[in-house]
C-alpha atoms as a PDB file:
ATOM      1  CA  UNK A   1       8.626  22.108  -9.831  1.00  0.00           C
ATOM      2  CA  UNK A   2       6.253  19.115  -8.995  1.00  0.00           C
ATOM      3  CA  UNK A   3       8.246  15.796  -7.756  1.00  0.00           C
ATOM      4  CA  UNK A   4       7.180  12.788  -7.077  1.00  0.00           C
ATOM      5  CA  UNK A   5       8.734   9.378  -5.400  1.00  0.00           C
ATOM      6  CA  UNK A   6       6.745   6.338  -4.765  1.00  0.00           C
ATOM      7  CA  UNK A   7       7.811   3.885  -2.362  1.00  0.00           C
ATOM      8  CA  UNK A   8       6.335   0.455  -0.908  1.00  0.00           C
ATOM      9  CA  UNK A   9       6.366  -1.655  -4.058  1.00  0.00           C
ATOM     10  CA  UNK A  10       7.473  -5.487  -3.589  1.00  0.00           C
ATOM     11  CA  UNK A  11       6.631  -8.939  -4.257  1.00  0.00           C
ATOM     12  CA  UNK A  12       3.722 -10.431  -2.329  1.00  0.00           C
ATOM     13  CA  UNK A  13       1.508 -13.662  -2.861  1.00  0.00           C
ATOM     14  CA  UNK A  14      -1.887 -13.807  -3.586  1.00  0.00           C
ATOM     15  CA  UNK A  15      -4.761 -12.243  -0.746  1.00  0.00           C
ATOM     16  CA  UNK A  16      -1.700 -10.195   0.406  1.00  0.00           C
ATOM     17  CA  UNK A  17      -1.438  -6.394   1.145  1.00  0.00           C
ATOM     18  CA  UNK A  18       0.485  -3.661   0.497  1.00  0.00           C
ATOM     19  CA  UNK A  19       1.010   0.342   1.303  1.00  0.00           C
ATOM     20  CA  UNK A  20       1.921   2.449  -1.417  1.00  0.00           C
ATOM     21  CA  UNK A  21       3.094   5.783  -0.968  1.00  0.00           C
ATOM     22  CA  UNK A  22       3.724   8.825  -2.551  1.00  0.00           C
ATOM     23  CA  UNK A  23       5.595  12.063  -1.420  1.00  0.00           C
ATOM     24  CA  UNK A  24       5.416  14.650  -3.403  1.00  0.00           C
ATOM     25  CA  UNK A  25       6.407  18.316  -3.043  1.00  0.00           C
ATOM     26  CA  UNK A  26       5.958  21.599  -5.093  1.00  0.00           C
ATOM     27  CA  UNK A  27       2.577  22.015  -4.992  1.00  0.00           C
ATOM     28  CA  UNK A  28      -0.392  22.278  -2.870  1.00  0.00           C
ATOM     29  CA  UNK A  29      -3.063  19.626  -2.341  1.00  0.00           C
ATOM     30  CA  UNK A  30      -5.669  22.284  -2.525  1.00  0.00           C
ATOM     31  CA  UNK A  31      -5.750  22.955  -5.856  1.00  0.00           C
ATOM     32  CA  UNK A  32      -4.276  19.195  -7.170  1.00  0.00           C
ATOM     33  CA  UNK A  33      -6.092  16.332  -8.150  1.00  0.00           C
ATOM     34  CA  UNK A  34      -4.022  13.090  -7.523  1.00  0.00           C
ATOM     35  CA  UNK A  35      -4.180   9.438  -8.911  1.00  0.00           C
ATOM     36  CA  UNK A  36      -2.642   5.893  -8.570  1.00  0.00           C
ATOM     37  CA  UNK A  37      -2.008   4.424 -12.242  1.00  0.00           C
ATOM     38  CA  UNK A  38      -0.754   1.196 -13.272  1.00  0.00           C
ATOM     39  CA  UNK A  39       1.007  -0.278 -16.120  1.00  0.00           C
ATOM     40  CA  UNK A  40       1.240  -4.193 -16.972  1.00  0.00           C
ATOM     41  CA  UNK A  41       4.162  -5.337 -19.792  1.00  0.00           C
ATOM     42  CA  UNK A  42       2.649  -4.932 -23.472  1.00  0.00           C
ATOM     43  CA  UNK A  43      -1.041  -3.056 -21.424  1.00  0.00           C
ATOM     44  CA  UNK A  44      -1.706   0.776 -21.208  1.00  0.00           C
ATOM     45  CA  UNK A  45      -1.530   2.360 -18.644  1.00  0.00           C
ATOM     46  CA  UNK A  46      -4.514   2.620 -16.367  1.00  0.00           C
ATOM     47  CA  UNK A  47      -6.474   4.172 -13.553  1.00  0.00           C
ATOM     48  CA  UNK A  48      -6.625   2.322 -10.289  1.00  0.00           C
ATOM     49  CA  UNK A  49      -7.879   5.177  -7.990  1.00  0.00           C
ATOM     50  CA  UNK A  50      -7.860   8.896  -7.586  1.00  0.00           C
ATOM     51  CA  UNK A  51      -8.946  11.467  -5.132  1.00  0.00           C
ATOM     52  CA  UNK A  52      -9.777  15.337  -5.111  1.00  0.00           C
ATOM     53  CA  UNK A  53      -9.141  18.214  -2.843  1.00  0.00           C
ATOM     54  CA  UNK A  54     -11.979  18.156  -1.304  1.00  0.00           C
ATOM     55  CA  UNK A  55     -11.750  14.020  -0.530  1.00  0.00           C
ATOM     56  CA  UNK A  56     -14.136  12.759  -3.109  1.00  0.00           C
ATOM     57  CA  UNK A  57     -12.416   9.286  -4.337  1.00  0.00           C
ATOM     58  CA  UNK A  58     -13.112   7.068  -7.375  1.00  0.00           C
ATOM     59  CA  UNK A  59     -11.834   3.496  -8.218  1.00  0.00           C
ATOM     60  CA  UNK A  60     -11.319   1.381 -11.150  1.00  0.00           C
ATOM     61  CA  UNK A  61     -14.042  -1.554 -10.936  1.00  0.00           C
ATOM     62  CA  UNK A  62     -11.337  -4.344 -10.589  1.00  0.00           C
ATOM     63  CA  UNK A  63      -9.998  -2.872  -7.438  1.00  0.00           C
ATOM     64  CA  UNK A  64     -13.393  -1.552  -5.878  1.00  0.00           C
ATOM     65  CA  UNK A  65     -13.547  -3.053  -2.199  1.00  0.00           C
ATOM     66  CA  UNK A  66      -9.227  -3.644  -2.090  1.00  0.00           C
ATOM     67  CA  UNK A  67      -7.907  -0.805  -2.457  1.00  0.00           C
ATOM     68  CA  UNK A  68      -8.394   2.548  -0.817  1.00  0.00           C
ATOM     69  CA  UNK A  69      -6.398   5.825  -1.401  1.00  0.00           C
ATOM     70  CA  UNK A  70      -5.713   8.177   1.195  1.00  0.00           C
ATOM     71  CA  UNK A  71      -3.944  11.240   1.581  1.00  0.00           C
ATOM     72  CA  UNK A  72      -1.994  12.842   4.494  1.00  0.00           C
ATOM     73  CA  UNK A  73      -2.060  16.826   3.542  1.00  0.00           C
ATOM     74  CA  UNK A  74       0.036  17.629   6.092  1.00  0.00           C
ATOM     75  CA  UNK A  75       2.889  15.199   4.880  1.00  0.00           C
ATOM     76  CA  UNK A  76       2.206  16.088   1.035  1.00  0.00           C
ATOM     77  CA  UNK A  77       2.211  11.887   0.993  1.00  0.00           C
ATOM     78  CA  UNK A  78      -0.302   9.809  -1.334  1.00  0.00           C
ATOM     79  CA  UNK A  79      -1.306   6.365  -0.280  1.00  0.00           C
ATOM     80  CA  UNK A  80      -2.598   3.649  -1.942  1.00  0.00           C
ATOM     81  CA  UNK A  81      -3.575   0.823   0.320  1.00  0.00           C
ATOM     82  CA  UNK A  82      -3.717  -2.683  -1.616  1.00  0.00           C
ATOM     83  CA  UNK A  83      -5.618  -5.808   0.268  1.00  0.00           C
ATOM     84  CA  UNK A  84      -6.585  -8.925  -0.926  1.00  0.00           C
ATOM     85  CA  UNK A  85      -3.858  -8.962  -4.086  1.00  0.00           C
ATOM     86  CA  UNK A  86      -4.506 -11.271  -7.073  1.00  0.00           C
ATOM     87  CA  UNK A  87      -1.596 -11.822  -9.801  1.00  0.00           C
ATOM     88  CA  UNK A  88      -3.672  -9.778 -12.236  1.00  0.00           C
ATOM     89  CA  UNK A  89      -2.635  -6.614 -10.218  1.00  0.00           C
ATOM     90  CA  UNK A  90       1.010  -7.286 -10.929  1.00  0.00           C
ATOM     91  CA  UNK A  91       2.366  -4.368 -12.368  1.00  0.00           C
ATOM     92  CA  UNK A  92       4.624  -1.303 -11.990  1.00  0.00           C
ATOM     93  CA  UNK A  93       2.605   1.287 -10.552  1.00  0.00           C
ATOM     94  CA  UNK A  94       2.577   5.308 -10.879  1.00  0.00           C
ATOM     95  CA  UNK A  95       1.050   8.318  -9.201  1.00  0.00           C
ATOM     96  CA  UNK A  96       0.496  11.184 -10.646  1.00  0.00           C
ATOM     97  CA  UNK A  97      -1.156  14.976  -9.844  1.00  0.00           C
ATOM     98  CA  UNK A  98      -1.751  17.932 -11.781  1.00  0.00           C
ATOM     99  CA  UNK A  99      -4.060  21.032 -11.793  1.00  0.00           C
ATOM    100  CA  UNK A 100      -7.793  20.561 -10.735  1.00  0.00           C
ATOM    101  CA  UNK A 101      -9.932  22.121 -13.280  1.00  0.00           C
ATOM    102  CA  UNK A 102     -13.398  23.384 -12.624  1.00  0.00           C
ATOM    103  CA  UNK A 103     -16.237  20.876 -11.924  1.00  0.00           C
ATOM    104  CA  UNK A 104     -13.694  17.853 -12.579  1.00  0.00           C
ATOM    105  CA  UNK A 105     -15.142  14.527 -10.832  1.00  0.00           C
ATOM    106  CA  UNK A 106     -13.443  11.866  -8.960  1.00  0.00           C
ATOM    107  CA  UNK A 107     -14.365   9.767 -11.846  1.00  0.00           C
ATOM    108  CA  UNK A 108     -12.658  11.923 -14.830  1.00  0.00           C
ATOM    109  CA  UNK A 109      -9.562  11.932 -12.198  1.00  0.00           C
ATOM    110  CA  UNK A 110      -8.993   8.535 -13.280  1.00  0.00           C
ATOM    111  CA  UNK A 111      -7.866   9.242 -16.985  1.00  0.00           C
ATOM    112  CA  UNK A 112      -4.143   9.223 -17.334  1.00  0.00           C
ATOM    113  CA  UNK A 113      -4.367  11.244 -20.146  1.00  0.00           C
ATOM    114  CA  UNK A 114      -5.198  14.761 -17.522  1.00  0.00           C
ATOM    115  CA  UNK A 115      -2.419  14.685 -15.794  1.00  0.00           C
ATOM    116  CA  UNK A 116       1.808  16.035 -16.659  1.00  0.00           C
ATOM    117  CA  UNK A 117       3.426  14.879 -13.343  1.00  0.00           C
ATOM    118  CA  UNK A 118       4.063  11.769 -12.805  1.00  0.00           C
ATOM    119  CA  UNK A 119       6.751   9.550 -10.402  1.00  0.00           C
ATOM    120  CA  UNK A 120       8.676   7.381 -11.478  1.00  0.00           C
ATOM    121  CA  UNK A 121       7.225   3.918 -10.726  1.00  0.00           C
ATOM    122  CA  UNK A 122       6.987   1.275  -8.335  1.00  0.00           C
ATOM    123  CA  UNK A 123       6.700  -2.587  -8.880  1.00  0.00           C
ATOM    124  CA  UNK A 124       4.204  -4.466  -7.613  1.00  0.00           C
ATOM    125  CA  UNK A 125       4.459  -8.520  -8.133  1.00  0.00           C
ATOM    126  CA  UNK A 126       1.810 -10.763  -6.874  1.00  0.00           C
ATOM    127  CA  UNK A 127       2.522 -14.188  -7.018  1.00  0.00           C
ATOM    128  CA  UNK A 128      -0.643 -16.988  -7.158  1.00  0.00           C
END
């Protein structure tokens, strides 16, 4: 059974940073794609960044050049590092894996609707 906790959430002000993580367990990063998701009040959800097995990464355009995600294989652990903050990236944030399917791309990675694991949410406040 796939599980998933995020952790690092918090309330920050504006051009601050944080470290997201994600430890997950009950599957293998070999054959997973993973993603960091994020959901505003009264928005959809949506793709901030995602990676593949094989390290390829893709980024939504409003975080390209702030954000980076990472992942330490050894530690099953999903990072999502968050510089510069503006309030418009306040929001509770998700990460989520599930099966990689032949020839998927970084870029397809990013659409919540691929994925059927998902943690439980962390909040992420930036303050202006």
């Amino acid at each position: 059974q796939v599980q998933l906790v995020e952790s690092g959430g918090g309330s920050v002000q504006s051009g601050g940073s944080l470290r997201l993580s994600c430890a997950g367990s009950g599957y293998s990063y070999s054959s997973y794609c993973m993603g960091w998701f994020r959901q505003a009040p009264g928005k959809e959800r949506e793709g901030v960044a995602a990676i593949l097995n094989d390290g390829s990464t893709s980024y939504a355009d409003s975080v390209k050049g702030r954000f980076t995600i990472s992942q330490d294989n050894a530690k099953n652990t999903l990072y999502l590092d968050m510089n510069n903050l503006r309030p418009e990236d306040t929001a509770m944030y998700y990460c989520a894996a599930d099966t990689l399917t032949p020839s998927m791309t970084a870029i397809q990675a990013l659409r919540a609707h691929l994925y059927n694991h998902w943690g439980q949410g962390t909040q992420v406040t930036v303050s202006s």
